[in-house]
C-alpha atoms as a PDB file:
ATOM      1  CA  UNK A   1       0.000   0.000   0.000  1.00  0.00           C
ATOM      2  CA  UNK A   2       2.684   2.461   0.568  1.00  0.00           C
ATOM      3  CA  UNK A   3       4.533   1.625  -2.422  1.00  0.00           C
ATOM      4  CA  UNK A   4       1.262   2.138  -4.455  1.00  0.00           C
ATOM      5  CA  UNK A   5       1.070   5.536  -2.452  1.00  0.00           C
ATOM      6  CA  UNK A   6       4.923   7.316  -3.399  1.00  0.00           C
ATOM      7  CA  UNK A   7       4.158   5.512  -6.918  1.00  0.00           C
ATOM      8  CA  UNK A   8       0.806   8.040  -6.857  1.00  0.00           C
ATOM      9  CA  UNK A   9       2.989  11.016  -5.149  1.00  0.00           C
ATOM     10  CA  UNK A  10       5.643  11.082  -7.628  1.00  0.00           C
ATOM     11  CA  UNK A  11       3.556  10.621 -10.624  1.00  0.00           C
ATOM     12  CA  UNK A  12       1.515  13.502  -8.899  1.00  0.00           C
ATOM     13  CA  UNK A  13       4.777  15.558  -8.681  1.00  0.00           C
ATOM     14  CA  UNK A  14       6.011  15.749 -11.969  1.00  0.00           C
ATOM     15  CA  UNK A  15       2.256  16.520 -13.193  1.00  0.00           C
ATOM     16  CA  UNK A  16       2.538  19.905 -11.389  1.00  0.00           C
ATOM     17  CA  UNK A  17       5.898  20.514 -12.321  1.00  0.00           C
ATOM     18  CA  UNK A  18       4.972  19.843 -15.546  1.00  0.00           C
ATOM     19  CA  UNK A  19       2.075  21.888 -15.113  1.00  0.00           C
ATOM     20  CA  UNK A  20       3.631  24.995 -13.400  1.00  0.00           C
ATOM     21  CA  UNK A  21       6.795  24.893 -15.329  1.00  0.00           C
ATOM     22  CA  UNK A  22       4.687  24.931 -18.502  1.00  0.00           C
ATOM     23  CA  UNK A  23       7.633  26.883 -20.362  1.00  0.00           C
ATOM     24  CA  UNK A  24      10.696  25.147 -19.375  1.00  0.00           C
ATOM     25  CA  UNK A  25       8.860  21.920 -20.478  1.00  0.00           C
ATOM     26  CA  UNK A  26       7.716  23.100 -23.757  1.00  0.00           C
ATOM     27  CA  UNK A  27      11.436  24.469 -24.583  1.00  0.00           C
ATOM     28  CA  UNK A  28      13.007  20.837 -23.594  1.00  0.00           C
ATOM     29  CA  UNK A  29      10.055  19.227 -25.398  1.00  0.00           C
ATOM     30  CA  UNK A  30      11.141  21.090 -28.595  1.00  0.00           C
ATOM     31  CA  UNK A  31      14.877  20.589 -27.856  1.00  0.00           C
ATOM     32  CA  UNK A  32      14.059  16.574 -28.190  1.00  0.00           C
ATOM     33  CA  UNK A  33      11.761  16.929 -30.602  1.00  0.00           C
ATOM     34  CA  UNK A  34      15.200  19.284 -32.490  1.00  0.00           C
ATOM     35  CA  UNK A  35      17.207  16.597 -31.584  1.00  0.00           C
ATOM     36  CA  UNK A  36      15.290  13.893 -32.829  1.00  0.00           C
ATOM     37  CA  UNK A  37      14.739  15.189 -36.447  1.00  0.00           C
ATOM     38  CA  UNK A  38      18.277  16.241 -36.500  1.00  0.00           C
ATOM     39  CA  UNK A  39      19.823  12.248 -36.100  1.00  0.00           C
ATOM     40  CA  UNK A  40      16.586  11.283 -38.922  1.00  0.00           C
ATOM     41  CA  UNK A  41      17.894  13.763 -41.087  1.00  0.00           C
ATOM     42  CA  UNK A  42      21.792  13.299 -41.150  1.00  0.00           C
ATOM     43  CA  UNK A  43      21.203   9.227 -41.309  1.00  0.00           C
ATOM     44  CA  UNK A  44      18.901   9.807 -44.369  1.00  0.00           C
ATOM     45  CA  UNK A  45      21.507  11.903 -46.173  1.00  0.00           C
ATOM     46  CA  UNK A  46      24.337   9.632 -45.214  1.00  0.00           C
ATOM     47  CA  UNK A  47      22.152   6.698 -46.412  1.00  0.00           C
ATOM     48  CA  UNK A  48      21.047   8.531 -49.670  1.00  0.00           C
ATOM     49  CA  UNK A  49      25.208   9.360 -50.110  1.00  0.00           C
ATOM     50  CA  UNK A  50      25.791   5.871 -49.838  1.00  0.00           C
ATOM     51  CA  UNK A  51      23.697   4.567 -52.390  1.00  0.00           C
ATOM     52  CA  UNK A  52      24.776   7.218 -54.925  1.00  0.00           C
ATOM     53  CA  UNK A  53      27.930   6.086 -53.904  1.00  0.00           C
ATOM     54  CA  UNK A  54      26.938   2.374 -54.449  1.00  0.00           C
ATOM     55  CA  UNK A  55      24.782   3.345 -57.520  1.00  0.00           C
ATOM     56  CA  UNK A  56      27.723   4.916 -59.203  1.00  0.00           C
ATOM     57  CA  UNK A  57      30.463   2.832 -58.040  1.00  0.00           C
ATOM     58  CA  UNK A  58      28.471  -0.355 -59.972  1.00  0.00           C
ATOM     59  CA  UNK A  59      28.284   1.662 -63.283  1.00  0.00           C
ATOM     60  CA  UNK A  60      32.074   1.738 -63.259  1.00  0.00           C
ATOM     61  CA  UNK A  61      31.886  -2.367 -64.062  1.00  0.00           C
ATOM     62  CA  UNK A  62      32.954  -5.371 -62.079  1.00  0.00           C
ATOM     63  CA  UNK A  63      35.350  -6.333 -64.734  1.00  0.00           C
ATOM     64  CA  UNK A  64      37.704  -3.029 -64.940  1.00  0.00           C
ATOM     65  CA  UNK A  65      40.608  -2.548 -63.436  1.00  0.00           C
ATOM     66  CA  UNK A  66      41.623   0.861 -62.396  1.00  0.00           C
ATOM     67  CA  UNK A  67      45.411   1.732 -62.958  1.00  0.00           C
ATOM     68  CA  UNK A  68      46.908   5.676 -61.812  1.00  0.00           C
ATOM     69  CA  UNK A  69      48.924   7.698 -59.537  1.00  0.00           C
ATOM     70  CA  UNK A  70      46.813   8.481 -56.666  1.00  0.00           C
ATOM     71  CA  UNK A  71      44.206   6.023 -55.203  1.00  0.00           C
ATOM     72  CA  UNK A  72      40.520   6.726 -54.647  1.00  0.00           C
ATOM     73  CA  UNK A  73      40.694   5.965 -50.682  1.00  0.00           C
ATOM     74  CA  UNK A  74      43.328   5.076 -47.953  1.00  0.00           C
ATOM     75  CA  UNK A  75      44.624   1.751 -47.929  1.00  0.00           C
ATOM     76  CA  UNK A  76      42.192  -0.693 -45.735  1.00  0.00           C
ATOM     77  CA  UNK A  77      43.176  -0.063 -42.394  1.00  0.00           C
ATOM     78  CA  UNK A  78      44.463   3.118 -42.494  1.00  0.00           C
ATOM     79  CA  UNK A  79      42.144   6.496 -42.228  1.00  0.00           C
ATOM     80  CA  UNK A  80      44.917   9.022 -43.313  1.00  0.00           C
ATOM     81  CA  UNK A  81      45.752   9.704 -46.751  1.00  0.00           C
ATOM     82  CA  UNK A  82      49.436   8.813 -47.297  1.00  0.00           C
ATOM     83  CA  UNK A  83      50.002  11.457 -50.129  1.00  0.00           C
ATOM     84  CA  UNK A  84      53.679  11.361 -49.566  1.00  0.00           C
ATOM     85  CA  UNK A  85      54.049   7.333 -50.513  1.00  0.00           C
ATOM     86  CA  UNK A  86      52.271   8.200 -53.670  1.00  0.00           C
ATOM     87  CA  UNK A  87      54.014  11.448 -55.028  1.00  0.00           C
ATOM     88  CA  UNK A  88      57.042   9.815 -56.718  1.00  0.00           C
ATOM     89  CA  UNK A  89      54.874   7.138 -58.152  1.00  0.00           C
ATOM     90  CA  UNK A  90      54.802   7.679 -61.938  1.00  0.00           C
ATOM     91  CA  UNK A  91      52.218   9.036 -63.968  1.00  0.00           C
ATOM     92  CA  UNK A  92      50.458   6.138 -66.476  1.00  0.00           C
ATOM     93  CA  UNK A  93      51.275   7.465 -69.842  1.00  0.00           C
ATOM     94  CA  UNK A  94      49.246   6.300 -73.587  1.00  0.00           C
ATOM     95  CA  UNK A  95      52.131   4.217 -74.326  1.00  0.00           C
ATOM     96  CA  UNK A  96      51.352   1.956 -72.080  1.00  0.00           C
ATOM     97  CA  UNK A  97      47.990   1.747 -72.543  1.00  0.00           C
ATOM     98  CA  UNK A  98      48.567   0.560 -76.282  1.00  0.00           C
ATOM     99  CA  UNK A  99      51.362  -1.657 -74.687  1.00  0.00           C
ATOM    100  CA  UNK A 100      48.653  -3.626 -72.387  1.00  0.00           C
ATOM    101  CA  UNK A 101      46.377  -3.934 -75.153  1.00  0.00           C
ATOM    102  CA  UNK A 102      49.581  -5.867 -77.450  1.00  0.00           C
ATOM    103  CA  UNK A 103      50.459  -7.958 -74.399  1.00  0.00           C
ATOM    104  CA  UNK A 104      47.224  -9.004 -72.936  1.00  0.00           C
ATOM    105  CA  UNK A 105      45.845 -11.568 -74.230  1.00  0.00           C
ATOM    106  CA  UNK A 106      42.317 -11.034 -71.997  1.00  0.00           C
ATOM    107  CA  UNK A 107      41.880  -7.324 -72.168  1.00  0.00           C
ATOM    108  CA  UNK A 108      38.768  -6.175 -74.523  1.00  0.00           C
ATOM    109  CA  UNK A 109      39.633  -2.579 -74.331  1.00  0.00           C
ATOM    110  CA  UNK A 110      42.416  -0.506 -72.989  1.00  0.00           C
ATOM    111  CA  UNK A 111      41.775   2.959 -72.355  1.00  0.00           C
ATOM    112  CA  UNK A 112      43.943   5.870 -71.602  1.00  0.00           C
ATOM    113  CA  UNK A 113      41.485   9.128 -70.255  1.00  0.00           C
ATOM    114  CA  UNK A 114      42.668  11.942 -68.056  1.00  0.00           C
ATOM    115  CA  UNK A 115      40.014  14.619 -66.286  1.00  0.00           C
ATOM    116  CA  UNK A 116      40.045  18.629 -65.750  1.00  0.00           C
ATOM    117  CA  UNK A 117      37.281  20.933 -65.409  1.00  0.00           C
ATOM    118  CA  UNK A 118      37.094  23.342 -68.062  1.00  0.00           C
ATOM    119  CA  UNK A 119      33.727  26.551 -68.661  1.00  0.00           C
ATOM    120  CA  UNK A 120      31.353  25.341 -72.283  1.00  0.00           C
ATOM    121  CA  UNK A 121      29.890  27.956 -74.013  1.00  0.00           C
ATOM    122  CA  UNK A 122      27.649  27.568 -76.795  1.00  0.00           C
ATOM    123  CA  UNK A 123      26.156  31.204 -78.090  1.00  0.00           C
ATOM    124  CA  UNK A 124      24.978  33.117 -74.734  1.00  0.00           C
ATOM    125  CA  UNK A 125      24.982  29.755 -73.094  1.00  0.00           C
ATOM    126  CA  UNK A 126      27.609  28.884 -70.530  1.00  0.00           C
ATOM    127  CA  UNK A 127      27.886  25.564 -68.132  1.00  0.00           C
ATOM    128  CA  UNK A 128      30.539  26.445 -65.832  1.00  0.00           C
ATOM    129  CA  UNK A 129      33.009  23.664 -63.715  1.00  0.00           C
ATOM    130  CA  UNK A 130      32.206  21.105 -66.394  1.00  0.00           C
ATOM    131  CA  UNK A 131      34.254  17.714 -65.954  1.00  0.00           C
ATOM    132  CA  UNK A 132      35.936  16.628 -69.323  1.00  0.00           C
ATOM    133  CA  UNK A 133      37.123  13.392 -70.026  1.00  0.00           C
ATOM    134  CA  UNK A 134      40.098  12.964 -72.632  1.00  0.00           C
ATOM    135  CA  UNK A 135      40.043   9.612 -73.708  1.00  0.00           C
ATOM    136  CA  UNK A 136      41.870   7.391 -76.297  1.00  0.00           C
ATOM    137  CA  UNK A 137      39.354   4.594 -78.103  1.00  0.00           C
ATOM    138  CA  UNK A 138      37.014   2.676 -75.741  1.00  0.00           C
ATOM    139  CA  UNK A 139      35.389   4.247 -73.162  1.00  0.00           C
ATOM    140  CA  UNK A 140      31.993   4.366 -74.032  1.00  0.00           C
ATOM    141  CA  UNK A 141      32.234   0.516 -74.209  1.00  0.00           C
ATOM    142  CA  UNK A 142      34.745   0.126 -71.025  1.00  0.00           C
ATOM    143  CA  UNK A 143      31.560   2.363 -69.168  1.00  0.00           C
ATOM    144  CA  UNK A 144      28.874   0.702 -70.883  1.00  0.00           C
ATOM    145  CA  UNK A 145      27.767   4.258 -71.562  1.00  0.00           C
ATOM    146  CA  UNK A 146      24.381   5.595 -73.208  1.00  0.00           C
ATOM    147  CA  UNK A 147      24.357   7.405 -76.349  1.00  0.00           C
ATOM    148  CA  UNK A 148      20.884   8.448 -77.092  1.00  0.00           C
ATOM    149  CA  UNK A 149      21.328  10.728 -80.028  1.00  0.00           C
ATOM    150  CA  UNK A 150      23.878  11.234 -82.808  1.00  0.00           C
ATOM    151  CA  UNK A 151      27.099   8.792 -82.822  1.00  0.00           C
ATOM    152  CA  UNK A 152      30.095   7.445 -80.828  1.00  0.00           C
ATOM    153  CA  UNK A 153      33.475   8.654 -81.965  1.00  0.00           C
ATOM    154  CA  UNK A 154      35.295   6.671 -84.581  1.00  0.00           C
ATOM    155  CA  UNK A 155      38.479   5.151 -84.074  1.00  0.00           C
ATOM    156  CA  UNK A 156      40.670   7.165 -86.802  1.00  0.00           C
ATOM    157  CA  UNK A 157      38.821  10.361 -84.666  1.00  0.00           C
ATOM    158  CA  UNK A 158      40.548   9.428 -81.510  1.00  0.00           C
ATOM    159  CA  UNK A 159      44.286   8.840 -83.138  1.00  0.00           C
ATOM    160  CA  UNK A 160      43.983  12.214 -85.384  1.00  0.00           C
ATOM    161  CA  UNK A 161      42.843  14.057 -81.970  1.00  0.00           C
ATOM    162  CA  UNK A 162      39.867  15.702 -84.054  1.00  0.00           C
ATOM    163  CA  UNK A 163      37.773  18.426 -81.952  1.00  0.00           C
ATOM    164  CA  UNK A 164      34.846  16.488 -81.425  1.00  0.00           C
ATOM    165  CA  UNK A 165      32.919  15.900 -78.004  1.00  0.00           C
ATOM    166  CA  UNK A 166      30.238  13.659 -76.547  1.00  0.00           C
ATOM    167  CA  UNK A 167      28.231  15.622 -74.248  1.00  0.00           C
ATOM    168  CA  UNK A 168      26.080  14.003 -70.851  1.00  0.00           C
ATOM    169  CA  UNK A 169      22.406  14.526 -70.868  1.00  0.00           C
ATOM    170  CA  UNK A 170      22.628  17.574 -68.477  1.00  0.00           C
ATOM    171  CA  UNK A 171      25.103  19.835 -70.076  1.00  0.00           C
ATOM    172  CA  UNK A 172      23.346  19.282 -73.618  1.00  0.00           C
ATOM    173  CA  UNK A 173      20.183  20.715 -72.184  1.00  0.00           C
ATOM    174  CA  UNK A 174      22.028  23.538 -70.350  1.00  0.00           C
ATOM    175  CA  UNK A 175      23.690  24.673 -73.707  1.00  0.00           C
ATOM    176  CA  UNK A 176      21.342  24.119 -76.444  1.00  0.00           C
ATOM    177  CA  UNK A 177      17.608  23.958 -74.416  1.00  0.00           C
ATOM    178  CA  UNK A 178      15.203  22.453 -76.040  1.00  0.00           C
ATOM    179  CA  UNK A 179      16.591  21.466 -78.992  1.00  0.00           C
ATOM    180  CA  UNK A 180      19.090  18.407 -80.657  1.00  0.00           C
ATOM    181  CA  UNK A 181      22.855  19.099 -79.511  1.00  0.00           C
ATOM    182  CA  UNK A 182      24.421  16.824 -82.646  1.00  0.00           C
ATOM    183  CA  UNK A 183      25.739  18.670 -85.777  1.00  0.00           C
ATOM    184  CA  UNK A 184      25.947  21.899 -82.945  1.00  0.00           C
ATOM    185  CA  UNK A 185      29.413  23.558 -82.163  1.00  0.00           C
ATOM    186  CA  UNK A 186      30.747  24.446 -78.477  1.00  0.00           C
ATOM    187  CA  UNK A 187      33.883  26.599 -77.626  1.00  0.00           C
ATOM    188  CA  UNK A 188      35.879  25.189 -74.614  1.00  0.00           C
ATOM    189  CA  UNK A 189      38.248  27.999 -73.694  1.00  0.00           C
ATOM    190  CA  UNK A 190      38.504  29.111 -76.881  1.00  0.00           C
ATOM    191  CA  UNK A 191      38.801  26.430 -79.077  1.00  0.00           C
ATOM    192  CA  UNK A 192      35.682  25.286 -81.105  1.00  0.00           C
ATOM    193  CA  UNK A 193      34.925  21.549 -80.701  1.00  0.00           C
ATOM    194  CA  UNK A 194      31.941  19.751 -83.058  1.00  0.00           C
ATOM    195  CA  UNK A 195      29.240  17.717 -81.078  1.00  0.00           C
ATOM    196  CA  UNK A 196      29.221  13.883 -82.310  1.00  0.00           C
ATOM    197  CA  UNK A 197      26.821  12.626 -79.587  1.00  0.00           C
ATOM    198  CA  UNK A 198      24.328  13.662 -76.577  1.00  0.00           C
ATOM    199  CA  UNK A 199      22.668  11.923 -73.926  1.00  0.00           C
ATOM    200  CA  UNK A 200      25.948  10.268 -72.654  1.00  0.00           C
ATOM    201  CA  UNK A 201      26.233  10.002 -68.460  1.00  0.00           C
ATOM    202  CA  UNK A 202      29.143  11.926 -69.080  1.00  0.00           C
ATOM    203  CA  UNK A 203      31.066  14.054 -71.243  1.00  0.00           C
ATOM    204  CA  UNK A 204      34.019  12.880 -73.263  1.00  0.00           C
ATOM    205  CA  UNK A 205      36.734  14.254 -75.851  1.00  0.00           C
ATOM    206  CA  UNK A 206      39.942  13.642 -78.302  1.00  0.00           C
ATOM    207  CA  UNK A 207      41.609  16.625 -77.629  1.00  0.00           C
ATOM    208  CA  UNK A 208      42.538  18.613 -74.601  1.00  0.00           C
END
Protein backbone atom coordinates (compact mmCIF):
# COMPACT_ATOMS: atom_id res chain seq x y z
CA UNK A 1 0.00 0.00 0.00
CA UNK A 2 2.68 2.46 0.57
CA UNK A 3 4.53 1.62 -2.42
CA UNK A 4 1.26 2.14 -4.45
CA UNK A 5 1.07 5.54 -2.45
CA UNK A 6 4.92 7.32 -3.40
CA UNK A 7 4.16 5.51 -6.92
CA UNK A 8 0.81 8.04 -6.86
CA UNK A 9 2.99 11.02 -5.15
CA UNK A 10 5.64 11.08 -7.63
CA UNK A 11 3.56 10.62 -10.62
CA UNK A 12 1.51 13.50 -8.90
CA UNK A 13 4.78 15.56 -8.68
CA UNK A 14 6.01 15.75 -11.97
CA UNK A 15 2.26 16.52 -13.19
CA UNK A 16 2.54 19.91 -11.39
CA UNK A 17 5.90 20.51 -12.32
CA UNK A 18 4.97 19.84 -15.55
CA UNK A 19 2.07 21.89 -15.11
CA UNK A 20 3.63 25.00 -13.40
CA UNK A 21 6.80 24.89 -15.33
CA UNK A 22 4.69 24.93 -18.50
CA UNK A 23 7.63 26.88 -20.36
CA UNK A 24 10.70 25.15 -19.38
CA UNK A 25 8.86 21.92 -20.48
CA UNK A 26 7.72 23.10 -23.76
CA UNK A 27 11.44 24.47 -24.58
CA UNK A 28 13.01 20.84 -23.59
CA UNK A 29 10.06 19.23 -25.40
CA UNK A 30 11.14 21.09 -28.59
CA UNK A 31 14.88 20.59 -27.86
CA UNK A 32 14.06 16.57 -28.19
CA UNK A 33 11.76 16.93 -30.60
CA UNK A 34 15.20 19.28 -32.49
CA UNK A 35 17.21 16.60 -31.58
CA UNK A 36 15.29 13.89 -32.83
CA UNK A 37 14.74 15.19 -36.45
CA UNK A 38 18.28 16.24 -36.50
CA UNK A 39 19.82 12.25 -36.10
CA UNK A 40 16.59 11.28 -38.92
CA UNK A 41 17.89 13.76 -41.09
CA UNK A 42 21.79 13.30 -41.15
CA UNK A 43 21.20 9.23 -41.31
CA UNK A 44 18.90 9.81 -44.37
CA UNK A 45 21.51 11.90 -46.17
CA UNK A 46 24.34 9.63 -45.21
CA UNK A 47 22.15 6.70 -46.41
CA UNK A 48 21.05 8.53 -49.67
CA UNK A 49 25.21 9.36 -50.11
CA UNK A 50 25.79 5.87 -49.84
CA UNK A 51 23.70 4.57 -52.39
CA UNK A 52 24.78 7.22 -54.92
CA UNK A 53 27.93 6.09 -53.90
CA UNK A 54 26.94 2.37 -54.45
CA UNK A 55 24.78 3.34 -57.52
CA UNK A 56 27.72 4.92 -59.20
CA UNK A 57 30.46 2.83 -58.04
CA UNK A 58 28.47 -0.36 -59.97
CA UNK A 59 28.28 1.66 -63.28
CA UNK A 60 32.07 1.74 -63.26
CA UNK A 61 31.89 -2.37 -64.06
CA UNK A 62 32.95 -5.37 -62.08
CA UNK A 63 35.35 -6.33 -64.73
CA UNK A 64 37.70 -3.03 -64.94
CA UNK A 65 40.61 -2.55 -63.44
CA UNK A 66 41.62 0.86 -62.40
CA UNK A 67 45.41 1.73 -62.96
CA UNK A 68 46.91 5.68 -61.81
CA UNK A 69 48.92 7.70 -59.54
CA UNK A 70 46.81 8.48 -56.67
CA UNK A 71 44.21 6.02 -55.20
CA UNK A 72 40.52 6.73 -54.65
CA UNK A 73 40.69 5.97 -50.68
CA UNK A 74 43.33 5.08 -47.95
CA UNK A 75 44.62 1.75 -47.93
CA UNK A 76 42.19 -0.69 -45.74
CA UNK A 77 43.18 -0.06 -42.39
CA UNK A 78 44.46 3.12 -42.49
CA UNK A 79 42.14 6.50 -42.23
CA UNK A 80 44.92 9.02 -43.31
CA UNK A 81 45.75 9.70 -46.75
CA UNK A 82 49.44 8.81 -47.30
CA UNK A 83 50.00 11.46 -50.13
CA UNK A 84 53.68 11.36 -49.57
CA UNK A 85 54.05 7.33 -50.51
CA UNK A 86 52.27 8.20 -53.67
CA UNK A 87 54.01 11.45 -55.03
CA UNK A 88 57.04 9.81 -56.72
CA UNK A 89 54.87 7.14 -58.15
CA UNK A 90 54.80 7.68 -61.94
CA UNK A 91 52.22 9.04 -63.97
CA UNK A 92 50.46 6.14 -66.48
CA UNK A 93 51.27 7.47 -69.84
CA UNK A 94 49.25 6.30 -73.59
CA UNK A 95 52.13 4.22 -74.33
CA UNK A 96 51.35 1.96 -72.08
CA UNK A 97 47.99 1.75 -72.54
CA UNK A 98 48.57 0.56 -76.28
CA UNK A 99 51.36 -1.66 -74.69
CA UNK A 100 48.65 -3.63 -72.39
CA UNK A 101 46.38 -3.93 -75.15
CA UNK A 102 49.58 -5.87 -77.45
CA UNK A 103 50.46 -7.96 -74.40
CA UNK A 104 47.22 -9.00 -72.94
CA UNK A 105 45.85 -11.57 -74.23
CA UNK A 106 42.32 -11.03 -72.00
CA UNK A 107 41.88 -7.32 -72.17
CA UNK A 108 38.77 -6.18 -74.52
CA UNK A 109 39.63 -2.58 -74.33
CA UNK A 110 42.42 -0.51 -72.99
CA UNK A 111 41.78 2.96 -72.36
CA UNK A 112 43.94 5.87 -71.60
CA UNK A 113 41.48 9.13 -70.25
CA UNK A 114 42.67 11.94 -68.06
CA UNK A 115 40.01 14.62 -66.29
CA UNK A 116 40.05 18.63 -65.75
CA UNK A 117 37.28 20.93 -65.41
CA UNK A 118 37.09 23.34 -68.06
CA UNK A 119 33.73 26.55 -68.66
CA UNK A 120 31.35 25.34 -72.28
CA UNK A 121 29.89 27.96 -74.01
CA UNK A 122 27.65 27.57 -76.79
CA UNK A 123 26.16 31.20 -78.09
CA UNK A 124 24.98 33.12 -74.73
CA UNK A 125 24.98 29.75 -73.09
CA UNK A 126 27.61 28.88 -70.53
CA UNK A 127 27.89 25.56 -68.13
CA UNK A 128 30.54 26.45 -65.83
CA UNK A 129 33.01 23.66 -63.72
CA UNK A 130 32.21 21.10 -66.39
CA UNK A 131 34.25 17.71 -65.95
CA UNK A 132 35.94 16.63 -69.32
CA UNK A 133 37.12 13.39 -70.03
CA UNK A 134 40.10 12.96 -72.63
CA UNK A 135 40.04 9.61 -73.71
CA UNK A 136 41.87 7.39 -76.30
CA UNK A 137 39.35 4.59 -78.10
CA UNK A 138 37.01 2.68 -75.74
CA UNK A 139 35.39 4.25 -73.16
CA UNK A 140 31.99 4.37 -74.03
CA UNK A 141 32.23 0.52 -74.21
CA UNK A 142 34.74 0.13 -71.02
CA UNK A 143 31.56 2.36 -69.17
CA UNK A 144 28.87 0.70 -70.88
CA UNK A 145 27.77 4.26 -71.56
CA UNK A 146 24.38 5.60 -73.21
CA UNK A 147 24.36 7.40 -76.35
CA UNK A 148 20.88 8.45 -77.09
CA UNK A 149 21.33 10.73 -80.03
CA UNK A 150 23.88 11.23 -82.81
CA UNK A 151 27.10 8.79 -82.82
CA UNK A 152 30.10 7.44 -80.83
CA UNK A 153 33.48 8.65 -81.97
CA UNK A 154 35.29 6.67 -84.58
CA UNK A 155 38.48 5.15 -84.07
CA UNK A 156 40.67 7.17 -86.80
CA UNK A 157 38.82 10.36 -84.67
CA UNK A 158 40.55 9.43 -81.51
CA UNK A 159 44.29 8.84 -83.14
CA UNK A 160 43.98 12.21 -85.38
CA UNK A 161 42.84 14.06 -81.97
CA UNK A 162 39.87 15.70 -84.05
CA UNK A 163 37.77 18.43 -81.95
CA UNK A 164 34.85 16.49 -81.43
CA UNK A 165 32.92 15.90 -78.00
CA UNK A 166 30.24 13.66 -76.55
CA UNK A 167 28.23 15.62 -74.25
CA UNK A 168 26.08 14.00 -70.85
CA UNK A 169 22.41 14.53 -70.87
CA UNK A 170 22.63 17.57 -68.48
CA UNK A 171 25.10 19.84 -70.08
CA UNK A 172 23.35 19.28 -73.62
CA UNK A 173 20.18 20.72 -72.18
CA UNK A 174 22.03 23.54 -70.35
CA UNK A 175 23.69 24.67 -73.71
CA UNK A 176 21.34 24.12 -76.44
CA UNK A 177 17.61 23.96 -74.42
CA UNK A 178 15.20 22.45 -76.04
CA UNK A 179 16.59 21.47 -78.99
CA UNK A 180 19.09 18.41 -80.66
CA UNK A 181 22.86 19.10 -79.51
CA UNK A 182 24.42 16.82 -82.65
CA UNK A 183 25.74 18.67 -85.78
CA UNK A 184 25.95 21.90 -82.94
CA UNK A 185 29.41 23.56 -82.16
CA UNK A 186 30.75 24.45 -78.48
CA UNK A 187 33.88 26.60 -77.63
CA UNK A 188 35.88 25.19 -74.61
CA UNK A 189 38.25 28.00 -73.69
CA UNK A 190 38.50 29.11 -76.88
CA UNK A 191 38.80 26.43 -79.08
CA UNK A 192 35.68 25.29 -81.10
CA UNK A 193 34.93 21.55 -80.70
CA UNK A 194 31.94 19.75 -83.06
CA UNK A 195 29.24 17.72 -81.08
CA UNK A 196 29.22 13.88 -82.31
CA UNK A 197 26.82 12.63 -79.59
CA UNK A 198 24.33 13.66 -76.58
CA UNK A 199 22.67 11.92 -73.93
CA UNK A 200 25.95 10.27 -72.65
CA UNK A 201 26.23 10.00 -68.46
CA UNK A 202 29.14 11.93 -69.08
CA UNK A 203 31.07 14.05 -71.24
CA UNK A 204 34.02 12.88 -73.26
CA UNK A 205 36.73 14.25 -75.85
CA UNK A 206 39.94 13.64 -78.30
CA UNK A 207 41.61 16.62 -77.63
CA UNK A 208 42.54 18.61 -74.60
Amino acid sequence: MLLVRLIFESLRFAYRSLVVNRLRTFLSLLGITIGIFCIISVFTVIDSLENTIRSSMSNLGSNVIYVQKWPWSPPPGETEYPWWKYLNRPVPTLDETNEVLRRSTLAQYAVYNFGFSRTLKSGNNKAENVEIIGSSNGLIETWNLKLLSGRPLKEEEFNSGASSVMLGATIADQLFPNRSAVGKQLKIQGFTVNVLGADTCSISCTNG
